[in-house]
N, C-alpha and C. Protein backbone atom coordinates (compact mmCIF):
# COMPACT_ATOMS: atom_id res chain seq x y z
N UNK A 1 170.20 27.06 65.30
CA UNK A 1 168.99 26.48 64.75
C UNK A 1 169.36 25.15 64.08
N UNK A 2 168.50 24.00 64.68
CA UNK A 2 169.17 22.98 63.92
C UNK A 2 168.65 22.74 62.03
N UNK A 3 168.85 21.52 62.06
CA UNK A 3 168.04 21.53 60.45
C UNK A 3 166.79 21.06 60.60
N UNK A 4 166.02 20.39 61.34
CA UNK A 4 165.18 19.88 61.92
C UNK A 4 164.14 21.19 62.31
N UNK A 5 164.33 22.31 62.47
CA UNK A 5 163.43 23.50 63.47
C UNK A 5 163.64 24.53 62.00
N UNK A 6 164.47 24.15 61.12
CA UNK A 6 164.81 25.01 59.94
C UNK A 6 163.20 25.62 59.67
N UNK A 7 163.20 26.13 58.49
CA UNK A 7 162.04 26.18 57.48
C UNK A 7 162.15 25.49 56.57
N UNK A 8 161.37 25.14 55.70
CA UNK A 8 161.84 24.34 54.18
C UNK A 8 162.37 25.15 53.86
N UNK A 9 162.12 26.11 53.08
CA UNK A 9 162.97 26.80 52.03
C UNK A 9 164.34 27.33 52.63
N UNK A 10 164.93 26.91 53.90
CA UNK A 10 166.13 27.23 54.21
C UNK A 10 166.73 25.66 54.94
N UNK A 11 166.12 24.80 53.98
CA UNK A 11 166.96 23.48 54.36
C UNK A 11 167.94 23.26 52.91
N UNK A 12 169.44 22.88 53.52
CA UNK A 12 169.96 22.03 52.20
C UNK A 12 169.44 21.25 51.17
N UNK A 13 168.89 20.50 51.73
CA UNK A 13 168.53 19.21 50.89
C UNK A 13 167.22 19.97 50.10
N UNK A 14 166.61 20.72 50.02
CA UNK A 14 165.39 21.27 49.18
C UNK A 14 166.19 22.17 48.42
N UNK A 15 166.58 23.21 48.84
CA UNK A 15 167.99 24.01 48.07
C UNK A 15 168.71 23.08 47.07
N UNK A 16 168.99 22.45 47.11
CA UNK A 16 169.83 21.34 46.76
C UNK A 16 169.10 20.92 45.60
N UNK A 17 167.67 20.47 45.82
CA UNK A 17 166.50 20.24 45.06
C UNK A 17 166.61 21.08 43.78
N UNK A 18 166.13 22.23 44.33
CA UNK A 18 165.75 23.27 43.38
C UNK A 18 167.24 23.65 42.24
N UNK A 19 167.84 24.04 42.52
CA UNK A 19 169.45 24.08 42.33
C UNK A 19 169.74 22.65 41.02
N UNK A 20 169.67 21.83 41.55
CA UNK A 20 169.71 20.35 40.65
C UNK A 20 168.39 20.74 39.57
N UNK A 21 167.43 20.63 39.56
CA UNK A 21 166.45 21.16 38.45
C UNK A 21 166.15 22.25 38.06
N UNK A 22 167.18 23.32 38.76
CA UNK A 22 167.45 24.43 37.60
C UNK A 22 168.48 24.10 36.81
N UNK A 23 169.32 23.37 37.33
CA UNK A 23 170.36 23.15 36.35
C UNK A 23 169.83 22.63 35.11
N UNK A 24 169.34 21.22 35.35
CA UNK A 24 168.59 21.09 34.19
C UNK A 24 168.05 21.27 33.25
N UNK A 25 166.81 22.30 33.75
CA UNK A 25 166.04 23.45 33.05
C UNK A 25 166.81 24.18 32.16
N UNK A 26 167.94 24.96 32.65
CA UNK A 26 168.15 25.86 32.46
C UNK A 26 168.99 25.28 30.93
N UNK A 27 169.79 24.18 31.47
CA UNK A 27 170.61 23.31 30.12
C UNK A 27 169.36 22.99 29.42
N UNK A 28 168.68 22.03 29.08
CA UNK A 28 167.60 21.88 27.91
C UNK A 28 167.25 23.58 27.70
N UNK A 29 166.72 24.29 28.42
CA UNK A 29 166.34 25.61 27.77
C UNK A 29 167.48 26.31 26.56
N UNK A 30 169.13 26.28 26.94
CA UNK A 30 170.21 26.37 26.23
C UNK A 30 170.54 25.27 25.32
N UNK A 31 169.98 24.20 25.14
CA UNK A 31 170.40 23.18 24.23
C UNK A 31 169.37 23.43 22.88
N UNK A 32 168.06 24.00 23.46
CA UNK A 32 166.83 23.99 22.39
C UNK A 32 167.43 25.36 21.70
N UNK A 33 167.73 26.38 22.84
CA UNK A 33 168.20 27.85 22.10
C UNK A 33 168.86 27.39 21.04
N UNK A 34 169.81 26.50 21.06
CA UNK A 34 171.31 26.42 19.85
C UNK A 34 170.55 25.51 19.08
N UNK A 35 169.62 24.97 18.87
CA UNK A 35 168.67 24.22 17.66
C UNK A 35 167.84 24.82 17.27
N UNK A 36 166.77 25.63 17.62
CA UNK A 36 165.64 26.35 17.16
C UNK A 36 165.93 27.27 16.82
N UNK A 37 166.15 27.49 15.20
CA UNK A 37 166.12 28.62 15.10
C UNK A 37 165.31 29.83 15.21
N UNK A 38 165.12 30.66 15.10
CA UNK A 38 165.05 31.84 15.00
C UNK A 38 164.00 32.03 14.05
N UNK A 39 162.89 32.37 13.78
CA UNK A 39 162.34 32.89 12.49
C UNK A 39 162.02 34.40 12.11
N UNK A 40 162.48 34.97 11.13
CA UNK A 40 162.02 36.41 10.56
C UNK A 40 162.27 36.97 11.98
N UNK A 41 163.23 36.50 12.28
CA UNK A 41 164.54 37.56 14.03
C UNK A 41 163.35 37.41 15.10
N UNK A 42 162.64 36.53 15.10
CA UNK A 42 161.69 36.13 16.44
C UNK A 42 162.22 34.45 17.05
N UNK A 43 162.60 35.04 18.00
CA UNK A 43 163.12 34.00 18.66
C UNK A 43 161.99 32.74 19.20
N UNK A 44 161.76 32.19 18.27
CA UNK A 44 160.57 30.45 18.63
C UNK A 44 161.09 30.36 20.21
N UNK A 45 162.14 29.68 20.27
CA UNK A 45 161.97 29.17 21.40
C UNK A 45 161.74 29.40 22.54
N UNK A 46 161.68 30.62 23.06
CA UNK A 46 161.12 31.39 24.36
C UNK A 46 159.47 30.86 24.69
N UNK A 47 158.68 31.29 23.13
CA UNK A 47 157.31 30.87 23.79
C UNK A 47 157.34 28.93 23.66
N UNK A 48 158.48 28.59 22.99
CA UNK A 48 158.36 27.09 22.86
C UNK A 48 158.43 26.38 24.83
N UNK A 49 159.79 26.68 24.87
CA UNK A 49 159.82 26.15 26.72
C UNK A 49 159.10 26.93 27.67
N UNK A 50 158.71 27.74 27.63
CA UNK A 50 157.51 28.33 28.06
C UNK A 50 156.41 27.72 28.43
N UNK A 51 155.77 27.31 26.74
CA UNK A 51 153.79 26.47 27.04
C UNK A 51 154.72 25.11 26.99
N UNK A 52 156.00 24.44 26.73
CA UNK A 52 156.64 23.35 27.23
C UNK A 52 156.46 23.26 29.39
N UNK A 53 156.92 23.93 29.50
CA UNK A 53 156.76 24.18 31.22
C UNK A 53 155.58 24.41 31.55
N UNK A 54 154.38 25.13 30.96
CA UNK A 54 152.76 24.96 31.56
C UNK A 54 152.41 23.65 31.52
N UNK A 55 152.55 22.74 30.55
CA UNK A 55 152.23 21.62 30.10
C UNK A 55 152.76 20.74 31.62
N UNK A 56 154.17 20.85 31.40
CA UNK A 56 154.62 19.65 32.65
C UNK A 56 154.39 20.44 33.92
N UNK A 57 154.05 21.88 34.30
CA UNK A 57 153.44 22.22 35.99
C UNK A 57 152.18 21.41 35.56
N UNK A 58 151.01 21.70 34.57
CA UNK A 58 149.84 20.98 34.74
C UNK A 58 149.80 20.06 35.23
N UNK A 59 151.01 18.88 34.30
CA UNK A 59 150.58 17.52 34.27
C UNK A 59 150.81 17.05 36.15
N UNK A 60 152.46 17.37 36.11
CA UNK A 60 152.87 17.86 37.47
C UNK A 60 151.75 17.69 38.59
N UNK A 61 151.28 18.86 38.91
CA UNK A 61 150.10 18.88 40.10
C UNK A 61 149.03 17.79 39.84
N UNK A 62 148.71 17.62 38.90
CA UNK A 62 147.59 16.88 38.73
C UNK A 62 147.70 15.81 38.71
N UNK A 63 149.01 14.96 38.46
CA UNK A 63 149.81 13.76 38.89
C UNK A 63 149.68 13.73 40.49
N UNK A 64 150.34 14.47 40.74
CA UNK A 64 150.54 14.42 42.09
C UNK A 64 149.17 14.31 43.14
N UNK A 65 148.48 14.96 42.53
CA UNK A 65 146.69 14.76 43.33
C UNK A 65 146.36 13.74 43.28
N UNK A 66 146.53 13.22 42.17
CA UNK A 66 145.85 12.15 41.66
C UNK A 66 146.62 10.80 42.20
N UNK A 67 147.83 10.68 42.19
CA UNK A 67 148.87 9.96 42.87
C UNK A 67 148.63 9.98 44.44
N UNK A 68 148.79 10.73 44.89
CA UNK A 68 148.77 10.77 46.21
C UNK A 68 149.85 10.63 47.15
N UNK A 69 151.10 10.54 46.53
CA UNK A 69 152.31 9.93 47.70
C UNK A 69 152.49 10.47 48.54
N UNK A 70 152.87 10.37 49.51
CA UNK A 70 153.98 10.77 50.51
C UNK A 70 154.32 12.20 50.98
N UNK A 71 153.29 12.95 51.42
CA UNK A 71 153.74 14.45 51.49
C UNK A 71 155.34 14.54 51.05
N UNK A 72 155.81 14.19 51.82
CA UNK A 72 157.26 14.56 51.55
C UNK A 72 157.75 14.40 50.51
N UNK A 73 157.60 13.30 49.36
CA UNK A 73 157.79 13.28 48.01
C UNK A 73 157.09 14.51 47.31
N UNK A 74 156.05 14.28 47.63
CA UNK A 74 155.21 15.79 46.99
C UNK A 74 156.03 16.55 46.58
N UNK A 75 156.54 17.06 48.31
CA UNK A 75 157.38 18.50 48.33
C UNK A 75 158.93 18.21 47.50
N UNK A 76 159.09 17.29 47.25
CA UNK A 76 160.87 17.36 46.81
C UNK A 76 160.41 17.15 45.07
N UNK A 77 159.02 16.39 44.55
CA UNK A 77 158.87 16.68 43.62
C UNK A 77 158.22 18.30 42.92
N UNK A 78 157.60 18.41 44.02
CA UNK A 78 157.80 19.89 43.57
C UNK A 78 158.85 20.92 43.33
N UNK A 79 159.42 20.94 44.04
CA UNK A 79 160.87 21.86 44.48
C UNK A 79 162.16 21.22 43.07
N UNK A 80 162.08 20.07 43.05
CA UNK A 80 162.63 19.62 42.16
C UNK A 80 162.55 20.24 40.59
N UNK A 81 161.08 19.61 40.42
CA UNK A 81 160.43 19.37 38.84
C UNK A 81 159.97 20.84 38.91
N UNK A 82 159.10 21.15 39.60
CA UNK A 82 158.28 22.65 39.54
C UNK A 82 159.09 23.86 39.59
N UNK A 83 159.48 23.99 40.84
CA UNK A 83 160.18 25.46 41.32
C UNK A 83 161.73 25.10 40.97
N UNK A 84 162.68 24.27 40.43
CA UNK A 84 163.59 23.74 39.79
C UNK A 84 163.48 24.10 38.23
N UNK A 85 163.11 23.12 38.07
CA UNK A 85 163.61 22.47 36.35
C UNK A 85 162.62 23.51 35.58
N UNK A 86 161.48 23.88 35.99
CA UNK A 86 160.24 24.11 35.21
C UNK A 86 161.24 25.79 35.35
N UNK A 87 161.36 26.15 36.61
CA UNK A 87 162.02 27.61 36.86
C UNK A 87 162.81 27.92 35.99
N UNK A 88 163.69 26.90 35.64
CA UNK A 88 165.10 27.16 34.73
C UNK A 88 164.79 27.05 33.22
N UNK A 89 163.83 26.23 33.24
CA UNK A 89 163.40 25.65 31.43
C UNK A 89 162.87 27.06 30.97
N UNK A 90 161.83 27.29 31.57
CA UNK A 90 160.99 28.32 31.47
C UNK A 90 161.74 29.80 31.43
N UNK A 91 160.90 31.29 30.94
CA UNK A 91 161.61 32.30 31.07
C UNK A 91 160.57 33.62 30.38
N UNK A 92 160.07 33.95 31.23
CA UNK A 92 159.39 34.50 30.89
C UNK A 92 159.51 36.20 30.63
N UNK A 93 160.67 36.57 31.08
CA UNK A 93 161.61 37.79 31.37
C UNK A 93 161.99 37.61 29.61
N UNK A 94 162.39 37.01 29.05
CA UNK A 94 162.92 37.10 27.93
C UNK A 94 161.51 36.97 27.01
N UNK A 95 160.79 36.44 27.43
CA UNK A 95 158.75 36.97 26.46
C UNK A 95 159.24 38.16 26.68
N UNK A 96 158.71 38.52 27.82
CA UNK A 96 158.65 40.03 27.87
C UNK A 96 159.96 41.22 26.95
N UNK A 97 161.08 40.73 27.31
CA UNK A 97 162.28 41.61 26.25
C UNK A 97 162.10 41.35 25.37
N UNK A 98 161.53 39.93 24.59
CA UNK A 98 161.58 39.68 23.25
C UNK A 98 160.54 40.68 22.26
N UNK A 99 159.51 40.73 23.56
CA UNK A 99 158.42 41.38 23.01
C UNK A 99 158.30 43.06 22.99
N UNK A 100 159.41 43.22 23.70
CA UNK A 100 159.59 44.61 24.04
C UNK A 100 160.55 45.04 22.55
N UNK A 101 161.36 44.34 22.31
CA UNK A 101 161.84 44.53 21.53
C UNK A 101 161.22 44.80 20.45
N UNK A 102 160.23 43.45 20.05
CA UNK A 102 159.43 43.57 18.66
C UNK A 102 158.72 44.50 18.22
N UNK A 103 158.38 45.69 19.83
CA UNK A 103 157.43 46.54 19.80
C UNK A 103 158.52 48.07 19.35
N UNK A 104 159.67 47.96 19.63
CA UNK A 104 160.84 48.83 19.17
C UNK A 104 160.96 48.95 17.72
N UNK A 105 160.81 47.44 17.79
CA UNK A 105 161.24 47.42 15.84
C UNK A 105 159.57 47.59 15.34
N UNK A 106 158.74 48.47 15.24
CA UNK A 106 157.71 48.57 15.49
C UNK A 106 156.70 47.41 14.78
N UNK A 107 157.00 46.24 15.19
CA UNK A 107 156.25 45.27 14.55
C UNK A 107 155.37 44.82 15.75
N UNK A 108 154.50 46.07 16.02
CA UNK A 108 153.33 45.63 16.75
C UNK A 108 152.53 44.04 16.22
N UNK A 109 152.16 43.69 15.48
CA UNK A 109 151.46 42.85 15.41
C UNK A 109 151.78 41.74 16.05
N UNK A 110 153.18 41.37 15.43
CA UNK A 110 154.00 40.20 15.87
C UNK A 110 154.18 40.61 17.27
N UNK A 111 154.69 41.50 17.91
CA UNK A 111 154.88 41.36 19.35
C UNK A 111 153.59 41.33 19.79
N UNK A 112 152.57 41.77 19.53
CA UNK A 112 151.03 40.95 19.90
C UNK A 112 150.48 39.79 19.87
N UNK A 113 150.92 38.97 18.92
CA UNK A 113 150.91 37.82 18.96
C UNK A 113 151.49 36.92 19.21
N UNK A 114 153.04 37.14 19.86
CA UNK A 114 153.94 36.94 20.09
C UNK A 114 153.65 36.55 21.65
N UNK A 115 153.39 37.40 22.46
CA UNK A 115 153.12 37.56 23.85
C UNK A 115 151.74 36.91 24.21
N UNK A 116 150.97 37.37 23.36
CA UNK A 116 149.51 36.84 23.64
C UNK A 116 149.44 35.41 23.15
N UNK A 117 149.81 34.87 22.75
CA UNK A 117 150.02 33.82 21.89
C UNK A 117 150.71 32.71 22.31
N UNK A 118 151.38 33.55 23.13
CA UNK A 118 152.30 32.35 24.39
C UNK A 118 151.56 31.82 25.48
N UNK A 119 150.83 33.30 26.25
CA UNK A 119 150.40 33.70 27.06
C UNK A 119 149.06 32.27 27.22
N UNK A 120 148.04 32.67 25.86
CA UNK A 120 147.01 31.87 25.81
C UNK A 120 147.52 30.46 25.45
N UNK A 121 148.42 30.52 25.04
CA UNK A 121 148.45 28.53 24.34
C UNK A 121 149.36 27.98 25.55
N UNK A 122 150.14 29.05 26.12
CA UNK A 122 150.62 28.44 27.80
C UNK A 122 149.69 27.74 28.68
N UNK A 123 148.12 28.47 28.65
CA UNK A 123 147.13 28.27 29.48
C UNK A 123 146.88 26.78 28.95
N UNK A 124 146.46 26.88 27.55
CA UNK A 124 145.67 25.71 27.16
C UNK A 124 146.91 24.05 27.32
N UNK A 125 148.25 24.53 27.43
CA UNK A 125 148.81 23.74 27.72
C UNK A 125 148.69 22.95 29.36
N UNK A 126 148.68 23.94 29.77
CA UNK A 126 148.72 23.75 31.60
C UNK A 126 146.96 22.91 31.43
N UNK A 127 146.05 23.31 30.79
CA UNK A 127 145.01 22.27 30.66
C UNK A 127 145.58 20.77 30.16
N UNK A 128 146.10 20.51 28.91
CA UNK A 128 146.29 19.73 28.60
C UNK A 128 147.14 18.86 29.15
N UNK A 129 148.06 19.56 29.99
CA UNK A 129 148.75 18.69 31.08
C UNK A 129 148.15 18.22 32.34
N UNK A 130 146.91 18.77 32.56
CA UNK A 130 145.80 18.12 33.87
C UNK A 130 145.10 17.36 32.69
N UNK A 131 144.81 17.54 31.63
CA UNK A 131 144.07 16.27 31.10
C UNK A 131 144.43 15.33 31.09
N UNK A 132 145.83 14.87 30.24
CA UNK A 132 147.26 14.02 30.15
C UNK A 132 147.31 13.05 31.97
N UNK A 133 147.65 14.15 32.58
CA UNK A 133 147.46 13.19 33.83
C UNK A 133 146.13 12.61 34.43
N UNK A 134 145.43 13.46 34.06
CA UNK A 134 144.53 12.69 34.72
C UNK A 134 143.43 11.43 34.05
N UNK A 135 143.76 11.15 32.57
CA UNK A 135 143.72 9.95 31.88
C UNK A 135 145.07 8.98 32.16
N UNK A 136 146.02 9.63 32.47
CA UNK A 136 146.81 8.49 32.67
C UNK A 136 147.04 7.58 34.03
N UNK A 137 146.31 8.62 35.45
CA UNK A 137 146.15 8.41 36.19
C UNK A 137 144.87 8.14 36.73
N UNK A 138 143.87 7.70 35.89
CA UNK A 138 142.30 7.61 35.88
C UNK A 138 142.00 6.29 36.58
N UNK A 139 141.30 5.96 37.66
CA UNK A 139 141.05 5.21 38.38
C UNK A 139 140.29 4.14 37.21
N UNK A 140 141.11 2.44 37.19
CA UNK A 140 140.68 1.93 36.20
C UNK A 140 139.06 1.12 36.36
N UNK A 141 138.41 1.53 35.48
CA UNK A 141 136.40 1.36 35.49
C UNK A 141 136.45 -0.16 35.43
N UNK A 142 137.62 -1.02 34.79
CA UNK A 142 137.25 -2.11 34.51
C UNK A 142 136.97 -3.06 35.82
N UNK A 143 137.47 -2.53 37.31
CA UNK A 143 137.67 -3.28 38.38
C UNK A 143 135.97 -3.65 38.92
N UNK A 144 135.42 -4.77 39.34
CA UNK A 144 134.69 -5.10 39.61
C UNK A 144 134.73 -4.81 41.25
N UNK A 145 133.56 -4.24 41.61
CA UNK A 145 133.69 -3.93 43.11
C UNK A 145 133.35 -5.50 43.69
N UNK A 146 133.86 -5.92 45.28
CA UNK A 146 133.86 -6.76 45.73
C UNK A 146 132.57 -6.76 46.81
């Protein structure tokens, strides 16, 4: 099979993609861990890179609509930034243990708000990142039609 008749997701160069912006991800996600602390043994930064990563998929897609480039850029900015960096930054396996945990140490509340709290301000982020782009990418009113 050449590389040409491949599939995407079994070409190098997209592999390659994704791989390079997990690395990334995954380092800023470990650089914020060793700065943020911790409060009252609840780990901030899980829901921090978390609604951090809704924010940039929002802005992300909605850039990209709004932009318009190059299918093929599309896809390597996706694979890159999205299913990459956002994959690695992000972690949502550790919400869930963190919260599993909190529910052990029976501090229901906090692991309720903890989870839900991510959960919903994740959402309102992934809004605010289609808002963000799409004022910054807003077709400018001042142009006089010809």
């Amino acid at each position: 099979m050449t590389t040409s008749t491949r599939p995407a997701y079994l070409r190098g160069a997209n592999i390659g993609l994704v791989i390079l912006g997990g690395i990334v991800g995954v380092a800023l996600r470990e650089g914020l861990s060793l700065t943020i602390p911790a409060v009252d043994r609840v780990p901030v930064v899980i829901p921090v890179v978390n609604v951090l990563g809704a924010f940039i998929l929002g802005f992300l897609y909605e850039a990209l609509t709004r932009l318009k480039p190059d299918a093929d850029v599309v896809s390597r900015l996706k694979l890159l930034i999205g299913t990459g960096f956002c994959g690695g930054l992000t972690t949502y396996s550790s919400l869930a243990t963190d919260t599993a945990v909190l529910i052990d140490d029976t501090r229901y509340d906090v692991a309720a708000l903890y989870a839900l709290g991510t959960v919903v301000v994740g959402a309102l982020a992934t809004f605010l990142g289609i808002v963000a782009a799409t004022k910054l990418h807003a077709p400018d009113d001042r142009k006089v039609a010809s």
